[in-house]
N, C-alpha and C. Protein backbone atom coordinates (compact mmCIF):
# COMPACT_ATOMS: atom_id res chain seq x y z
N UNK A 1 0.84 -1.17 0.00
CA UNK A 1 0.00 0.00 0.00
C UNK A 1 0.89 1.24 0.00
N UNK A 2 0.79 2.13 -1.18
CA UNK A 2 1.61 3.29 -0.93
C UNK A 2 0.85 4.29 -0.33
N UNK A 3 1.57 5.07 0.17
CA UNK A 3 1.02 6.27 1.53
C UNK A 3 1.44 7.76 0.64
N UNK A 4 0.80 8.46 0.30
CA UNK A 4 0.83 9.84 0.04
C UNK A 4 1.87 10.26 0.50
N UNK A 5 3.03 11.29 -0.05
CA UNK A 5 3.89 11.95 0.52
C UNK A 5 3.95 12.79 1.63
N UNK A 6 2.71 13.03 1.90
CA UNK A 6 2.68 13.97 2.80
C UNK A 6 2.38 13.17 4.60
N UNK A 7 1.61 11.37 4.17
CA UNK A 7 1.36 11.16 5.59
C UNK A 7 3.18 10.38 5.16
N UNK A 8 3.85 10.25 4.82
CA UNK A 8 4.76 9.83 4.81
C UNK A 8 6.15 11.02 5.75
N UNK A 9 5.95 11.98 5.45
CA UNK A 9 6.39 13.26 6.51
C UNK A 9 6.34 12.87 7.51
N UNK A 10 4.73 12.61 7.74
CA UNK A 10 4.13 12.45 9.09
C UNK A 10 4.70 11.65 9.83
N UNK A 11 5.36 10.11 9.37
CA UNK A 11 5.81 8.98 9.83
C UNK A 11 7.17 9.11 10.26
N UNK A 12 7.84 10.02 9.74
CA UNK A 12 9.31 10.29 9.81
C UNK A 12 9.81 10.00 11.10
N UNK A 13 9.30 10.34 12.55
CA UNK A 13 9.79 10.19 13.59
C UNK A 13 9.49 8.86 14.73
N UNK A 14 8.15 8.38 13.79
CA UNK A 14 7.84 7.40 14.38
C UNK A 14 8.67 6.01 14.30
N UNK A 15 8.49 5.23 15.49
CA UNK A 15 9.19 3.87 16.07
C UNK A 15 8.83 2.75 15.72
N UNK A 16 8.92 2.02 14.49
CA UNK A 16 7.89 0.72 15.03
C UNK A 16 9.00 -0.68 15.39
N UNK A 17 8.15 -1.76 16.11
CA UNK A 17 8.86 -2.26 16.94
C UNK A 17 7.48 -3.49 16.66
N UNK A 18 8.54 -4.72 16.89
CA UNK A 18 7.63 -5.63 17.24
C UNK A 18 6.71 -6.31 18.51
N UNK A 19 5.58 -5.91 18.73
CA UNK A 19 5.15 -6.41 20.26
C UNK A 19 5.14 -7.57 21.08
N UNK A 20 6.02 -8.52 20.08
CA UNK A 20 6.17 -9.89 21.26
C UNK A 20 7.89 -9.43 20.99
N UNK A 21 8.73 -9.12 21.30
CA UNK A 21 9.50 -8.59 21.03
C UNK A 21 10.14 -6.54 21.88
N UNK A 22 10.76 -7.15 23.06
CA UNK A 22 10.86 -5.96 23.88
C UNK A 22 12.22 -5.33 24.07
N UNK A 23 13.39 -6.08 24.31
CA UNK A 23 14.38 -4.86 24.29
C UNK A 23 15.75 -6.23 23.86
N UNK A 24 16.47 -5.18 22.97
CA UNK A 24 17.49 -5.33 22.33
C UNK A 24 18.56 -5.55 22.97
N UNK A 25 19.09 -6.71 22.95
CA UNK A 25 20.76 -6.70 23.39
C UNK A 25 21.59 -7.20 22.55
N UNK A 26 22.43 -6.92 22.28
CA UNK A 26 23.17 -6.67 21.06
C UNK A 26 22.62 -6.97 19.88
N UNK A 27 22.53 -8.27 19.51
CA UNK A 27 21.62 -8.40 18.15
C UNK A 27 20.54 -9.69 18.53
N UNK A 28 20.24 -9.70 19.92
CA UNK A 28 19.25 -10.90 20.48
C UNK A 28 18.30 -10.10 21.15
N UNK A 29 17.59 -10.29 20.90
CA UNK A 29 15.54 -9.81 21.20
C UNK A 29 15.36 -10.91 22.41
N UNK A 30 15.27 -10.65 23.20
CA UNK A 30 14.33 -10.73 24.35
C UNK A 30 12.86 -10.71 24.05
N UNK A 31 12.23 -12.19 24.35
CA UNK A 31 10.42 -12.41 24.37
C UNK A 31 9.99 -11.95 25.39
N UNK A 32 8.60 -11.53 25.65
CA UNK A 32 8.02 -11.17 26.37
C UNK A 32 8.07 -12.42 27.79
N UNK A 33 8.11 -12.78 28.51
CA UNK A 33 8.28 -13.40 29.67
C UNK A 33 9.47 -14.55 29.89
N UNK A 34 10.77 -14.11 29.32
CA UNK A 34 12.04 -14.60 28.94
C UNK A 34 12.75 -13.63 30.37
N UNK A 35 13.62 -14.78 31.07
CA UNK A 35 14.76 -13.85 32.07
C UNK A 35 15.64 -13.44 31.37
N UNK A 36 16.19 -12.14 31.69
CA UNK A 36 16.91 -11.46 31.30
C UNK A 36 18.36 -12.07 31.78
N UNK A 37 18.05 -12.68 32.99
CA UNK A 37 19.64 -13.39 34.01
C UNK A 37 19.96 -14.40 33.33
N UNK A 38 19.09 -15.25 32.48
CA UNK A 38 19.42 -16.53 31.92
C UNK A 38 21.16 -16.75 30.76
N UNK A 39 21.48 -17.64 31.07
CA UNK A 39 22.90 -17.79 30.54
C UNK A 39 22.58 -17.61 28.97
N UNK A 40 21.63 -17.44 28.46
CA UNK A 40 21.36 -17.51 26.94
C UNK A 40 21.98 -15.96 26.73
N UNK A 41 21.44 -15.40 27.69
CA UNK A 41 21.50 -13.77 27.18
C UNK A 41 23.31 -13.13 27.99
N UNK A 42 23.37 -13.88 28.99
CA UNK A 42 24.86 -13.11 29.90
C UNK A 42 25.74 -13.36 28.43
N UNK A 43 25.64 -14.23 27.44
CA UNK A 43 27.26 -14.00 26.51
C UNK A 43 26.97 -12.64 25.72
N UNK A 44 25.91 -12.21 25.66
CA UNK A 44 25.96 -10.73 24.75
C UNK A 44 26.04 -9.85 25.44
N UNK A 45 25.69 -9.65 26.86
CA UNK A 45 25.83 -8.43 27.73
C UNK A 45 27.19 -8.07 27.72
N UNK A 46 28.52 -8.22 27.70
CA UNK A 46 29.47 -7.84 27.53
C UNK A 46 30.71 -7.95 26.76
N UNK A 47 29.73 -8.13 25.57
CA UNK A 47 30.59 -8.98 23.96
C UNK A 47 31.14 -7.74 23.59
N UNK A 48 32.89 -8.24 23.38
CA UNK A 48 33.61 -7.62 23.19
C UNK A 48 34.88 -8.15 22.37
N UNK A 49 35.24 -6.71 21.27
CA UNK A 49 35.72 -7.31 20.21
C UNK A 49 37.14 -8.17 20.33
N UNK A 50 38.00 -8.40 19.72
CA UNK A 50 39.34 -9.45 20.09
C UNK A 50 40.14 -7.52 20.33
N UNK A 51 40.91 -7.85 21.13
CA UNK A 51 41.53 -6.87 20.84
C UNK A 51 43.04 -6.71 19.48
N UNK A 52 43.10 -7.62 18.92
CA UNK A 52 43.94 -7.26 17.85
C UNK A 52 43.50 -7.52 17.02
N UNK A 53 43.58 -7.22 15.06
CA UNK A 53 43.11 -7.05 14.36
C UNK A 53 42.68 -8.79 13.69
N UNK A 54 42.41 -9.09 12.59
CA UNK A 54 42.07 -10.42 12.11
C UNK A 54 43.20 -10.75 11.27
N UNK A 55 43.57 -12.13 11.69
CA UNK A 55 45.05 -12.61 10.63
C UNK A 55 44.56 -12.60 9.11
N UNK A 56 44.95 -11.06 8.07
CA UNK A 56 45.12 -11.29 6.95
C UNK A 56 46.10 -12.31 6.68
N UNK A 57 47.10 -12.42 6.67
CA UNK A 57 48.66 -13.34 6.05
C UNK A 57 49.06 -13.81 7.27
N UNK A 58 49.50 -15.33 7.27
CA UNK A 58 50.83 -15.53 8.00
C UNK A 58 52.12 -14.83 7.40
N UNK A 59 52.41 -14.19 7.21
CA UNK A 59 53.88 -13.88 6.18
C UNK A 59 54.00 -12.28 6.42
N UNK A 60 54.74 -11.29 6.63
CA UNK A 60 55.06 -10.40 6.51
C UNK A 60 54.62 -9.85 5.17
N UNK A 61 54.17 -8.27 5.01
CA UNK A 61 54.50 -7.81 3.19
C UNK A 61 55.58 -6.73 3.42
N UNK A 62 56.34 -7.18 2.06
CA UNK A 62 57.37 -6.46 1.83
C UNK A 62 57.47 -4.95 1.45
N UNK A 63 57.65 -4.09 1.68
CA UNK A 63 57.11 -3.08 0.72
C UNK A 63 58.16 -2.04 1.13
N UNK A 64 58.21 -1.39 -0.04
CA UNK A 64 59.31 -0.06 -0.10
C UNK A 64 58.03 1.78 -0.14
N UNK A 65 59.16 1.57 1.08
CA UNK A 65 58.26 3.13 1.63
C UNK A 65 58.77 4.39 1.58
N UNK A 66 59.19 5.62 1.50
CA UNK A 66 59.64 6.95 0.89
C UNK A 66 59.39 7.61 2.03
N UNK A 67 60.15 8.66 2.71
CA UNK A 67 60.18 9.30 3.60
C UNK A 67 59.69 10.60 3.24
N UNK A 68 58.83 11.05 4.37
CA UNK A 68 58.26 12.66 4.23
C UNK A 68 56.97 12.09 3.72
N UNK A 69 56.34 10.79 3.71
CA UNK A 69 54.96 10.74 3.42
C UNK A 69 54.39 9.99 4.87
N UNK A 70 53.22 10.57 5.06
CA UNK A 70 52.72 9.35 6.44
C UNK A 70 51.91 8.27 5.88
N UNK A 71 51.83 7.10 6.30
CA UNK A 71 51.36 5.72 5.93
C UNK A 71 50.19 5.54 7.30
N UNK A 72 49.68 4.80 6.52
CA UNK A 72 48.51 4.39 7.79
C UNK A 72 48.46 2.64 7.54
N UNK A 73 49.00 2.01 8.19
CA UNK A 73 49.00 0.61 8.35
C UNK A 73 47.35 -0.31 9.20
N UNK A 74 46.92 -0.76 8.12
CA UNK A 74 45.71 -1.07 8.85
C UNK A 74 45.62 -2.37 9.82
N UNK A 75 44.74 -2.36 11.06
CA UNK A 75 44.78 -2.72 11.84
C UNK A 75 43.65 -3.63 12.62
N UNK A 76 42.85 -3.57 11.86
CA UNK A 76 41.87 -4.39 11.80
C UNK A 76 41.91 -5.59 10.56
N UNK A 77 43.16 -5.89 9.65
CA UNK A 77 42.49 -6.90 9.19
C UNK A 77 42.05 -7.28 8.18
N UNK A 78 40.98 -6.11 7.91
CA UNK A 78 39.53 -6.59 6.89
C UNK A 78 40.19 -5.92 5.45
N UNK A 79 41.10 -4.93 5.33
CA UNK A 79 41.07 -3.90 4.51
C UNK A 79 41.58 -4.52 2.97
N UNK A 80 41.51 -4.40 1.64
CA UNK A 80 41.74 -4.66 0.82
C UNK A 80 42.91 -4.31 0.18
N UNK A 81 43.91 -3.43 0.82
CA UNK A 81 44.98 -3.07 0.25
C UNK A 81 46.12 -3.17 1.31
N UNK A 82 45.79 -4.87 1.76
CA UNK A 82 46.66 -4.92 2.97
C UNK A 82 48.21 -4.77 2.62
N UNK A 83 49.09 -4.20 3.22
CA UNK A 83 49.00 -4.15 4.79
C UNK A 83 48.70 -2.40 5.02
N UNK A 84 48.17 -1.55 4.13
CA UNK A 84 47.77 -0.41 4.13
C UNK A 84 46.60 -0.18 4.26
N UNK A 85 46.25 1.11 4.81
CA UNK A 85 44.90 1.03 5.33
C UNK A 85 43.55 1.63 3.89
N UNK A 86 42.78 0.77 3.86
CA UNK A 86 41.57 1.52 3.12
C UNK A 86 39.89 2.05 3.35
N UNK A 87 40.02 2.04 4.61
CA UNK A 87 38.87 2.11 5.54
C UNK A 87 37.64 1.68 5.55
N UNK A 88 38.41 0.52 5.26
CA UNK A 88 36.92 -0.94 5.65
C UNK A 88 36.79 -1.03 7.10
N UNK A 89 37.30 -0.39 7.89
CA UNK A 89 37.07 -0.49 9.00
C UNK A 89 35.95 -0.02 9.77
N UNK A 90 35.73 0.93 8.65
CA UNK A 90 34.91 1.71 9.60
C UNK A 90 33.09 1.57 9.13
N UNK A 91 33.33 0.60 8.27
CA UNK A 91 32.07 -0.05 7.95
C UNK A 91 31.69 -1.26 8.64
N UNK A 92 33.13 -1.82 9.10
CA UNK A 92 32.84 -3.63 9.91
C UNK A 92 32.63 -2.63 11.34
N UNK A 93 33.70 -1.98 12.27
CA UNK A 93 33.79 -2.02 13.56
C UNK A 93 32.89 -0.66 13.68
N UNK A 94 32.34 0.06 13.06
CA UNK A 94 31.40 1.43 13.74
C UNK A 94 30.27 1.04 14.22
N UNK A 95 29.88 0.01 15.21
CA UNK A 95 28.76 -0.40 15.56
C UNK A 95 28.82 0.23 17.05
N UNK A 96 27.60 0.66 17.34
CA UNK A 96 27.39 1.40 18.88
C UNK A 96 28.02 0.59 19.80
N UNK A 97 27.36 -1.10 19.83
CA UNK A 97 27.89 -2.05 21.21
C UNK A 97 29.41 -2.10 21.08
N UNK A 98 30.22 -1.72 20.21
CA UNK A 98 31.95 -2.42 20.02
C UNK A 98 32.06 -1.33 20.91
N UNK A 99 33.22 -2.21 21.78
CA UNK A 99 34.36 -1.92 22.74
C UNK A 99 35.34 -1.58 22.11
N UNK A 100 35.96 -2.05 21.29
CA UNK A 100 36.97 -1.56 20.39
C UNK A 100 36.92 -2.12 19.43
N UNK A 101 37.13 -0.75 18.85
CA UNK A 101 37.36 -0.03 17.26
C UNK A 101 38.48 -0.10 16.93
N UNK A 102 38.82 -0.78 15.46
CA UNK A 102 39.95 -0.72 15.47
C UNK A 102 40.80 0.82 14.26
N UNK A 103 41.52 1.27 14.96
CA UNK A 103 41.67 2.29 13.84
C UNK A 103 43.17 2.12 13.24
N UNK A 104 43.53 2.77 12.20
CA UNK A 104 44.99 2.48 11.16
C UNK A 104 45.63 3.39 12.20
N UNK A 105 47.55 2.72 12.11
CA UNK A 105 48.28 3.30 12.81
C UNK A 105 49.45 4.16 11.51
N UNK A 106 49.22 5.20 12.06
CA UNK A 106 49.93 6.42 11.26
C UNK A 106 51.50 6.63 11.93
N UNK A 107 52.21 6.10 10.66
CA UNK A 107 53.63 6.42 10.47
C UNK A 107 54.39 6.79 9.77
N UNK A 108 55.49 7.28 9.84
CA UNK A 108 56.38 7.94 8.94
C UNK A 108 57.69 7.08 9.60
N UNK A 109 58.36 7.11 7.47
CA UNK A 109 60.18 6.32 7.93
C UNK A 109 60.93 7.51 7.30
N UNK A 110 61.83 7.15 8.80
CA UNK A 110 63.00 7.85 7.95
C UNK A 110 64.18 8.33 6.64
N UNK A 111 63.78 6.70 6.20
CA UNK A 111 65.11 6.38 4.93
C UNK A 111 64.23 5.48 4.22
N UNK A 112 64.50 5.82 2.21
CA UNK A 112 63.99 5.49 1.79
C UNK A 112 64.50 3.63 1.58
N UNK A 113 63.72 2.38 1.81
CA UNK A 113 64.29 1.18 1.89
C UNK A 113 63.14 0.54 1.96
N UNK A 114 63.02 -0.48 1.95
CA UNK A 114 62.17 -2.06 1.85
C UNK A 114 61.81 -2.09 3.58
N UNK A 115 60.29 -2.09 4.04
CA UNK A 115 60.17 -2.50 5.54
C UNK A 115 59.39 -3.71 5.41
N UNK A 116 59.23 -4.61 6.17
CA UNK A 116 58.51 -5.52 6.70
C UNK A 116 57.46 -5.38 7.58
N UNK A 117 56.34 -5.18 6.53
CA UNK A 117 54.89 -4.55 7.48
C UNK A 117 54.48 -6.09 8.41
N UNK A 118 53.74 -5.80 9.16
CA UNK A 118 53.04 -7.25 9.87
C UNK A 118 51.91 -6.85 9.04
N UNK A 119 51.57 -8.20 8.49
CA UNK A 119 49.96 -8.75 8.28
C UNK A 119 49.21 -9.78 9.31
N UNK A 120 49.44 -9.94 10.02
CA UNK A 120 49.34 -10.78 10.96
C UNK A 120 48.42 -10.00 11.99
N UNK A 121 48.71 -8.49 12.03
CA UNK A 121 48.13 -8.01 12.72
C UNK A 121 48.00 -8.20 14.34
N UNK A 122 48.82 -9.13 14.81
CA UNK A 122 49.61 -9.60 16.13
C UNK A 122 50.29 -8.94 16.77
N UNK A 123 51.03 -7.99 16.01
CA UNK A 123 52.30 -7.86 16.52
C UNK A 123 52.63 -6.68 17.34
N UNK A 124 53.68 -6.52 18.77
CA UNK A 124 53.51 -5.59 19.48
C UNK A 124 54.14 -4.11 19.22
N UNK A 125 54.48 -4.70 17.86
CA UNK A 125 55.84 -3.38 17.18
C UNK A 125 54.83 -2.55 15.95
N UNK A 126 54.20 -2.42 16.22
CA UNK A 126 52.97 -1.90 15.36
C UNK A 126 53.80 -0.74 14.27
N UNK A 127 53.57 -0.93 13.24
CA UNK A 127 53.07 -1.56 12.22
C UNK A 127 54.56 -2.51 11.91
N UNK A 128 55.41 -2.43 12.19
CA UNK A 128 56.36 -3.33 11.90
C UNK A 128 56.41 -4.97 12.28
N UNK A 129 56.82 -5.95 11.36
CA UNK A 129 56.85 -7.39 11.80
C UNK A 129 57.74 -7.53 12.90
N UNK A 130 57.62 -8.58 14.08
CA UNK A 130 57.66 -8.57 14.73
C UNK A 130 58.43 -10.09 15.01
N UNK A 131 57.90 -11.08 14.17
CA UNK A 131 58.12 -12.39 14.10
C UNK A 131 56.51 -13.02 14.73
N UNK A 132 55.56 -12.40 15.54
CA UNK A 132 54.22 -12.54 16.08
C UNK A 132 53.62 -13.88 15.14
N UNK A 133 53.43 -13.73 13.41
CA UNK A 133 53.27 -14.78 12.83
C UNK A 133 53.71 -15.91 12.82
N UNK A 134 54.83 -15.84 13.13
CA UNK A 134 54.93 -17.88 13.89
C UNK A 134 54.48 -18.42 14.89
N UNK A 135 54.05 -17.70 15.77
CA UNK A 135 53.21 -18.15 16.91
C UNK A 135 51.61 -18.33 16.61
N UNK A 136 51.28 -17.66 15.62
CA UNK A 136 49.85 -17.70 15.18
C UNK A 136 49.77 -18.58 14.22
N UNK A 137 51.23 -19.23 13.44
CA UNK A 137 50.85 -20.53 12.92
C UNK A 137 50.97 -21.31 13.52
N UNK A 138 51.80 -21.39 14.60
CA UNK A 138 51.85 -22.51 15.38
C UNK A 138 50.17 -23.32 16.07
N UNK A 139 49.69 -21.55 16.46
CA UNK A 139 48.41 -22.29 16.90
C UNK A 139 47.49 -22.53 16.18
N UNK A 140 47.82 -21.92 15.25
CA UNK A 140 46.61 -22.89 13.84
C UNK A 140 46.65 -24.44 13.48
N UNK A 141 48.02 -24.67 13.68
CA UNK A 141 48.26 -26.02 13.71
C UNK A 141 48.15 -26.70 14.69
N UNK A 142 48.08 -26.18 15.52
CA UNK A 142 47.63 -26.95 16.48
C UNK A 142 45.93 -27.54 17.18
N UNK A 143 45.46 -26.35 16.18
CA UNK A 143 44.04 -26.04 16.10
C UNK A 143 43.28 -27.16 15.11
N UNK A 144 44.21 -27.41 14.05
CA UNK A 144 44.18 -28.25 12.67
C UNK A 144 43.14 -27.11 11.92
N UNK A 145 43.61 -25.88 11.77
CA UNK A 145 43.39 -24.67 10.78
C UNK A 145 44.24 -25.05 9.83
N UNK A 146 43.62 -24.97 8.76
CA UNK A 146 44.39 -24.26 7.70
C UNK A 146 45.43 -23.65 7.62
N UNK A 147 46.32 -23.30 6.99
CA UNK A 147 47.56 -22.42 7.07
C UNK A 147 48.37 -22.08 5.67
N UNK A 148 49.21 -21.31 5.71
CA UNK A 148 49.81 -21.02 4.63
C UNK A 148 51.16 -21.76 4.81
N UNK A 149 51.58 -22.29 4.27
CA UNK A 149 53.22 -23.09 3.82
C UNK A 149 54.08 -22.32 3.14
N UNK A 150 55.19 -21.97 3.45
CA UNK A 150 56.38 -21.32 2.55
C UNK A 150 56.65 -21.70 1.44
């Protein structure tokens, strides 16, 4: 049924909501005479993201970088022009409930040369490799994940 433009104005501010259906926690609806204490619902009350980004590569990327420009190394993961940032991020992690967001880390090198970005996204030397990716294959294998082979 289409609605006239004008009661369509009208609707602009209004809420609708389903009535067996009462309040939102993260992306799980609560029924009308459902406990709220029940263990179904405590894993979303304080779902929170990993704090380091998602393993694009086991492997380092190589890349030659030029001084006097700043780089933004992305850090979440998701981005398509890894290990540089293209701000897919802010379409996966801009959700109200995330605890953390992950945002690109902005750097500048001194001398123009070949660095070893982390893709791994592990690593505590941000944005630089770290060696972090052998430990994250290790536990893939140990996991019986998948993995990448040299």
């Amino acid at each position: 049924m289409a609605l006239p433009m004008k009661h369509l104005l009208s609707l602009k501010n209004l809420q609708f909501f389903r009535p067996t259906q009462t309040c939102l926690v993260r992306h799980k609806f609560f029924r009308k005479g459902d406990n709220p204490e029940k263990e179904v619902y405590k894993e979303f009350e304080n779902q929170v993201l990993q704090e380091k980004g998602k393993v694009y590569d086991e492997l380092p990327a190589k890349v030659e970088l030029k001084p006097g420009r700043i780089y933004h190394w992305c850090s979440c993961g998701h981005g398509h022009s890894q290990p540089l940032c293209d701000g897919t991020h802010k379409m996966i992690y801009e959700r109200k409930w995330t605890k953390i967001k992950f945002k690109p880390v902005a750097f500048k090198v001194e001398e123009e040369k070949c660095y070893f970005l982390c893709n791994c996204k592990q690593t505590k030397n941000a944005p630089y490799c770290d060696g972090t990716h052998r430990e994250v294959t290790k536990e893939r294998m140990r996991k019986g994940e998948k993995f990448r082979k040299n």
